[in-house]
N, C-alpha and C. Protein backbone atom coordinates (compact mmCIF):
# COMPACT_ATOMS: atom_id res chain seq x y z
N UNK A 1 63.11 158.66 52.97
CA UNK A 1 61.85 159.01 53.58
C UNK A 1 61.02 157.77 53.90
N UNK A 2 61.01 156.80 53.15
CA UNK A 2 60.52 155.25 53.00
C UNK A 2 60.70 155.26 54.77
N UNK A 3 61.83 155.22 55.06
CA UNK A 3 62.43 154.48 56.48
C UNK A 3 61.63 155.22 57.69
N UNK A 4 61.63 156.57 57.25
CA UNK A 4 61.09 157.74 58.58
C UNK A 4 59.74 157.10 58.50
N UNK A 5 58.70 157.00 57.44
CA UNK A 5 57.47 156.55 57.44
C UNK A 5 57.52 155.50 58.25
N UNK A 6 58.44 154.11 57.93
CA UNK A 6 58.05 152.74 58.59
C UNK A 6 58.38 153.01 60.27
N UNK A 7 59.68 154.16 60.68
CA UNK A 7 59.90 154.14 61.78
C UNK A 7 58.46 155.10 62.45
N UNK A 8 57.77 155.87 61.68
CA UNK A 8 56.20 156.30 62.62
C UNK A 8 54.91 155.78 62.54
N UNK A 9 55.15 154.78 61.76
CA UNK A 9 54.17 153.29 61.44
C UNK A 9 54.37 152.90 62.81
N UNK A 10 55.95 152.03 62.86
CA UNK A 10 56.16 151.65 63.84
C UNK A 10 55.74 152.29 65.32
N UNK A 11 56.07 153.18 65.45
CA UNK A 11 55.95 154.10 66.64
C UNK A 11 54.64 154.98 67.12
N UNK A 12 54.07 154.15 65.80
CA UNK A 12 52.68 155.10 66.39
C UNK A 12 51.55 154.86 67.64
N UNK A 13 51.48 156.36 67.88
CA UNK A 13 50.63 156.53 69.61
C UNK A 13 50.07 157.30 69.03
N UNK A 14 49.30 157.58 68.35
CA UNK A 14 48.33 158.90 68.43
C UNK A 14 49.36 160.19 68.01
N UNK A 15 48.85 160.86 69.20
CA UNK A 15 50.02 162.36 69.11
C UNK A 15 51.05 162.53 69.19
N UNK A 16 51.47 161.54 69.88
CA UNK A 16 52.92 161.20 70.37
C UNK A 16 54.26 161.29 69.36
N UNK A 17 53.64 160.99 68.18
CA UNK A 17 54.57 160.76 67.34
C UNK A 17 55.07 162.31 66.49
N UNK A 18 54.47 163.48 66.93
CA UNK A 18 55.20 164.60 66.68
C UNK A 18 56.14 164.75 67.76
N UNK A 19 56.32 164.06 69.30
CA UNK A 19 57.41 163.76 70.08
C UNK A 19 58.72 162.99 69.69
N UNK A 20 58.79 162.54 68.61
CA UNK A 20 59.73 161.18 68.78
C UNK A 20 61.33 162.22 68.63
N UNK A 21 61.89 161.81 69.55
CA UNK A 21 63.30 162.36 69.48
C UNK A 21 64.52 161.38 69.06
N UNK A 22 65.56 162.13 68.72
CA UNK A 22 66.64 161.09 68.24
C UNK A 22 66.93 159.88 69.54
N UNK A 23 66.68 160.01 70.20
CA UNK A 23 67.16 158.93 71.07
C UNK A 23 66.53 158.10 71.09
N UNK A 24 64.75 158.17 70.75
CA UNK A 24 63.45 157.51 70.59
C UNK A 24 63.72 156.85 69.23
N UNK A 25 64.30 157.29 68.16
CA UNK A 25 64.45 156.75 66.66
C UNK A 25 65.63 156.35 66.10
N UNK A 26 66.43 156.58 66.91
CA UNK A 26 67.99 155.84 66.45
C UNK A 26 67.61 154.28 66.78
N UNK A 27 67.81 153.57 67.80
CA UNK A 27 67.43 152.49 68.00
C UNK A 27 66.68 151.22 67.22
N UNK A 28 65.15 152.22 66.87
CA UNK A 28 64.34 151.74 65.96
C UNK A 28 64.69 151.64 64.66
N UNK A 29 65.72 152.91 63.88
CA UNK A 29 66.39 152.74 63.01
C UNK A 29 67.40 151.89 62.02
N UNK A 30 68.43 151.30 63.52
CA UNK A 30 69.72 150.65 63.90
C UNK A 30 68.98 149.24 63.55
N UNK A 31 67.60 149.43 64.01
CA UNK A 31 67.41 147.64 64.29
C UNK A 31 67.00 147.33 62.95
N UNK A 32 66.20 148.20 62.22
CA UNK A 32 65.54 147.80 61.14
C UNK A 32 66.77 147.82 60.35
N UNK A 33 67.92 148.68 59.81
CA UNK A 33 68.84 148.87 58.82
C UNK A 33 69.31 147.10 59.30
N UNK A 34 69.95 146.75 60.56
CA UNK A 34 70.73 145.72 60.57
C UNK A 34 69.83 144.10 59.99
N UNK A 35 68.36 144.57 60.58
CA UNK A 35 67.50 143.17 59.44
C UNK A 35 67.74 142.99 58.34
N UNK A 36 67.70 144.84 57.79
CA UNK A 36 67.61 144.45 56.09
C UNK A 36 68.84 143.59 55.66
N UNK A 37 69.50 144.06 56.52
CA UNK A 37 71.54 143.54 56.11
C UNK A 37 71.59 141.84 56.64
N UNK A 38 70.90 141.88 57.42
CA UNK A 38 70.48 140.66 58.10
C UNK A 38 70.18 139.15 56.78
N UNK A 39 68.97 139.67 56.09
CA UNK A 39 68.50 139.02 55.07
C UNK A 39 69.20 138.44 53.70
N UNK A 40 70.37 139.39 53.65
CA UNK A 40 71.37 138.69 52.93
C UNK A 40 71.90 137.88 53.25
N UNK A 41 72.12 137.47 54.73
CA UNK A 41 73.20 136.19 54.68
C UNK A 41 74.36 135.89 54.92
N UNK A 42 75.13 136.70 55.15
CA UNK A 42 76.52 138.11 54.89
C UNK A 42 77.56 136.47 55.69
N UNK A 43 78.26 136.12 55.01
CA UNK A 43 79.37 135.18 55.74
C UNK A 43 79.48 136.10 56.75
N UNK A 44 80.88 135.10 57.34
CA UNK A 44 81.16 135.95 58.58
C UNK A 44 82.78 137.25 57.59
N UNK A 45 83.43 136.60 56.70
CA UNK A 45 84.15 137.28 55.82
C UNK A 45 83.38 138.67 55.36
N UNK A 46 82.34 138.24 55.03
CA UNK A 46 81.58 139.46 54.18
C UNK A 46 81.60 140.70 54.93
N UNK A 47 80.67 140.01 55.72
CA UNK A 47 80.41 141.11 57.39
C UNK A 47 81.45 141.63 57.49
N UNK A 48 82.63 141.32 57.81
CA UNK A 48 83.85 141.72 58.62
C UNK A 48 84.62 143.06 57.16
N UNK A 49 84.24 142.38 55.93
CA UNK A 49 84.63 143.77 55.07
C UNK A 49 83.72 144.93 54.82
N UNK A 50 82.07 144.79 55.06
CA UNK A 50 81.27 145.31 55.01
C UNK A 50 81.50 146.40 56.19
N UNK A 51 81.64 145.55 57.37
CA UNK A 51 82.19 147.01 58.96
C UNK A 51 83.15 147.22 58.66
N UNK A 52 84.49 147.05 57.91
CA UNK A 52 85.97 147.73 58.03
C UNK A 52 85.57 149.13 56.86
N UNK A 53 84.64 148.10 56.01
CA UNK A 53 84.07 149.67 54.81
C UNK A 53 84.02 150.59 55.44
N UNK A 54 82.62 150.15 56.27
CA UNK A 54 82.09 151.27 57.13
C UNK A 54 82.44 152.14 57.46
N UNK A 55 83.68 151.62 58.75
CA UNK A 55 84.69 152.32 59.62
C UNK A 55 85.63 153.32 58.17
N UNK A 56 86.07 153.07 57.73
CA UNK A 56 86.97 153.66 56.43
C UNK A 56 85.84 154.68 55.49
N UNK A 57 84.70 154.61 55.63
CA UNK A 57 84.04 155.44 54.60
C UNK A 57 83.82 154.80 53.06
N UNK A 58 85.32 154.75 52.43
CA UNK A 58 85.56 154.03 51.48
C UNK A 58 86.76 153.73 51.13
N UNK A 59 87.23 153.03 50.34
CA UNK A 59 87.96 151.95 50.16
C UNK A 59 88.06 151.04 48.85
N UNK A 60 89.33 151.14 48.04
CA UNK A 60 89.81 150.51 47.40
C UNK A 60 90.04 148.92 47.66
N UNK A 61 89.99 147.87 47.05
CA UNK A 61 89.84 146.69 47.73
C UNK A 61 91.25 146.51 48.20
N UNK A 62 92.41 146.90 47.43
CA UNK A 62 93.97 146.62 48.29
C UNK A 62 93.99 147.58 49.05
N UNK A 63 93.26 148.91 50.00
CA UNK A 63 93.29 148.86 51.23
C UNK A 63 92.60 148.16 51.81
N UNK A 64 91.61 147.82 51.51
CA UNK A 64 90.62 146.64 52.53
C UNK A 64 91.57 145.29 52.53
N UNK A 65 91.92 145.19 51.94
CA UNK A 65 93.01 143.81 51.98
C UNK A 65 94.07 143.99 53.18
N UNK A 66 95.07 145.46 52.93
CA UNK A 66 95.99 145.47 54.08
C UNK A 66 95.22 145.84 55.26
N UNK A 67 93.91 146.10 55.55
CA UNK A 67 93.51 146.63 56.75
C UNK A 67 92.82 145.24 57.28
N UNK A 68 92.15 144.34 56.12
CA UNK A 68 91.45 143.33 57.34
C UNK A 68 92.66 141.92 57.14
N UNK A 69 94.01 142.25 56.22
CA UNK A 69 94.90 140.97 56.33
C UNK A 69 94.50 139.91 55.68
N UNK A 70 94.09 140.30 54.23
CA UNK A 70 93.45 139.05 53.71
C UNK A 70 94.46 139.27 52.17
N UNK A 71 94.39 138.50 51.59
CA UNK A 71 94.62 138.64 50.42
C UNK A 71 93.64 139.37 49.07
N UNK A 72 94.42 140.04 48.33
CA UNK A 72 94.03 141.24 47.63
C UNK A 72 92.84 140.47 46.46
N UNK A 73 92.87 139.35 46.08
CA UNK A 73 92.05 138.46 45.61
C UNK A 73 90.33 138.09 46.29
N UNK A 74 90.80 137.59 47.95
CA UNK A 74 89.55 136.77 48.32
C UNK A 74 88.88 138.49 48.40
N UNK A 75 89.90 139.52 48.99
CA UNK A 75 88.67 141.19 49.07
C UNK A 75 87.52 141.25 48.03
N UNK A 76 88.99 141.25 46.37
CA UNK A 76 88.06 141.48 45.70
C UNK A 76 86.43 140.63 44.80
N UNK A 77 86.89 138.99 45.14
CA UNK A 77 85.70 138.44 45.34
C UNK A 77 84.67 138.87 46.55
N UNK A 78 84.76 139.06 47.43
CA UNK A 78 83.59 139.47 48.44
C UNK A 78 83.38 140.76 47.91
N UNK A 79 84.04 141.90 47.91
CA UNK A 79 83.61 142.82 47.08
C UNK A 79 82.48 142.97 46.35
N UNK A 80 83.10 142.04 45.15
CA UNK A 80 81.94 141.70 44.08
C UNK A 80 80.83 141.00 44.09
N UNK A 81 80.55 140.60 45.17
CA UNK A 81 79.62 139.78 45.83
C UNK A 81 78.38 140.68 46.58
N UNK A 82 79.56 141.64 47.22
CA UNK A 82 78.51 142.93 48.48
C UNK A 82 77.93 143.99 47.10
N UNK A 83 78.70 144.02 46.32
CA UNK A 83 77.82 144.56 45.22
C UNK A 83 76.54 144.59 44.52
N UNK A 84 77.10 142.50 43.79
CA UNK A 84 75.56 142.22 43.45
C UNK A 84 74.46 142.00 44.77
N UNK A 85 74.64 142.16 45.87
CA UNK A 85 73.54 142.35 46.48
C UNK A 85 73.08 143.75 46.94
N UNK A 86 73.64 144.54 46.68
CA UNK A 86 73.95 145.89 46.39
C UNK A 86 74.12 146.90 47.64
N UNK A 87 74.53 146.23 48.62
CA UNK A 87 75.32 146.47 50.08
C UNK A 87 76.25 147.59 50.01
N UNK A 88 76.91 147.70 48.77
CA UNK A 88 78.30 148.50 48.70
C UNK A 88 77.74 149.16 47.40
N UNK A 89 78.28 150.10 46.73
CA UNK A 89 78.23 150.75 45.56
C UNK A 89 79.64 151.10 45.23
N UNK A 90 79.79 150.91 43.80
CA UNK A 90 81.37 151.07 43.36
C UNK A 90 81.62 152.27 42.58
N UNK A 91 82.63 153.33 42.91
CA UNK A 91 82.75 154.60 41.98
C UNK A 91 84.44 154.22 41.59
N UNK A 92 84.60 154.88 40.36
CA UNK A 92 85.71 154.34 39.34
C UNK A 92 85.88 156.30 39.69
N UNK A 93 87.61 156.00 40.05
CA UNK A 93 88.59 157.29 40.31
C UNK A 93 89.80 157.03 39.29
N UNK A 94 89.60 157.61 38.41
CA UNK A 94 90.48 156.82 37.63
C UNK A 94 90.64 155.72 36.96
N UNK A 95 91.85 154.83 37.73
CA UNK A 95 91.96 153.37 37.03
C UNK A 95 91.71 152.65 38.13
N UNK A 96 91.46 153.27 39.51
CA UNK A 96 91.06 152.70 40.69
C UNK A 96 89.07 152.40 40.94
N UNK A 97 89.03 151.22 41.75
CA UNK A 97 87.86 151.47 42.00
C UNK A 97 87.63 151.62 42.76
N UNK A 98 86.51 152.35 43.96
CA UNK A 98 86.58 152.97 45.34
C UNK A 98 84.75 152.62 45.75
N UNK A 99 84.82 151.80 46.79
CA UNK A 99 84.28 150.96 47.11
C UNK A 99 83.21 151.71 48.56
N UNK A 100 81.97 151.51 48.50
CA UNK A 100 81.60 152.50 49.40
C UNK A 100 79.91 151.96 49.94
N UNK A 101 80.29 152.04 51.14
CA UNK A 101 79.17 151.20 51.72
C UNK A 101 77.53 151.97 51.82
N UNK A 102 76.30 151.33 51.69
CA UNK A 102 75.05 151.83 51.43
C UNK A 102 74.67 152.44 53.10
N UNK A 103 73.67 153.08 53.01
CA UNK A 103 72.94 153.60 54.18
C UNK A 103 72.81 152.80 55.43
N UNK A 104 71.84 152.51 54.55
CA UNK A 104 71.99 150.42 55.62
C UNK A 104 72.58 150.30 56.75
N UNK A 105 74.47 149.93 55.56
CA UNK A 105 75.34 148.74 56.28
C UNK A 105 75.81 150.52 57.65
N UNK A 106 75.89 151.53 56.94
CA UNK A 106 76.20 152.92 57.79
C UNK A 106 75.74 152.83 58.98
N UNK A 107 74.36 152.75 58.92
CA UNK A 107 73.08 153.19 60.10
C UNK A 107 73.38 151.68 61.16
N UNK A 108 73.73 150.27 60.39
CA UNK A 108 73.67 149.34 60.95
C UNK A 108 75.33 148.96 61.76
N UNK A 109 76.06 149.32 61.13
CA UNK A 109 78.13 149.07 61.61
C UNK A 109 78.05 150.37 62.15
N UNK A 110 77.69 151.53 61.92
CA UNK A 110 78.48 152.86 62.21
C UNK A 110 78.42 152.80 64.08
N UNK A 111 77.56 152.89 64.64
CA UNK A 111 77.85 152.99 66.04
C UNK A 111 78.45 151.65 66.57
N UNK A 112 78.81 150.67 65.71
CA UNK A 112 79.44 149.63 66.69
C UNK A 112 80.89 149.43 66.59
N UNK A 113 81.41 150.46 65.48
CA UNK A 113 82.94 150.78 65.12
C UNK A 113 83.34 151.82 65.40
């Protein structure tokens, strides 16, 4: 709800703003999610596992390994990295861990994959 507020902060006209349609607030959305993601810093490695997340939903780090061709090691350091900045969130399936990207990186990779 935080986000809808800043996007009719942003957008405010008076009355207008019981008008705003998805086509009017995706945009404004897209731009703000990709700043916040922006402010981390994101290598160009990071980035590139952060959108394959995306695209995948979620992901174990040895599929992110055979899908972006990296070794099952450097994944799971960046991994642990998109974590502590808290980009990704990690759920334990078992003895697996399944790796799953925030709103954010969604609203910010999802229409460009």
């Amino acid at each position: 709800f935080g986000l809808l507020q800043r996007l009719t902060n942003n957008l405010f006209v008076g009355d207008l703003t019981d008008r705003i349609t998805l086509d009017i607030a995706k945009p404004v959305i897209t731009e703000m999610a990709t700043k916040r993601i922006a402010k981390h810093k994101l290598t160009q490695n990071e980035e590139q596992i952060l959108k394959t997340l995306v695209k995948l939903q979620s992901a174990t780090a040895s599929e992110l390994a055979n899908k972006t061709r990296k070794s099952s090691q450097h994944v799971s350091n960046i991994l642990s990295s998109l974590a502590k900045t808290k980009l990704i969130t990690v759920r334990n399936e078992g003895r697996a861990r399944v790796y799953l990207p925030i709103l954010d990186a969604v609203v910010a990779y999802g229409a460009t994959m």
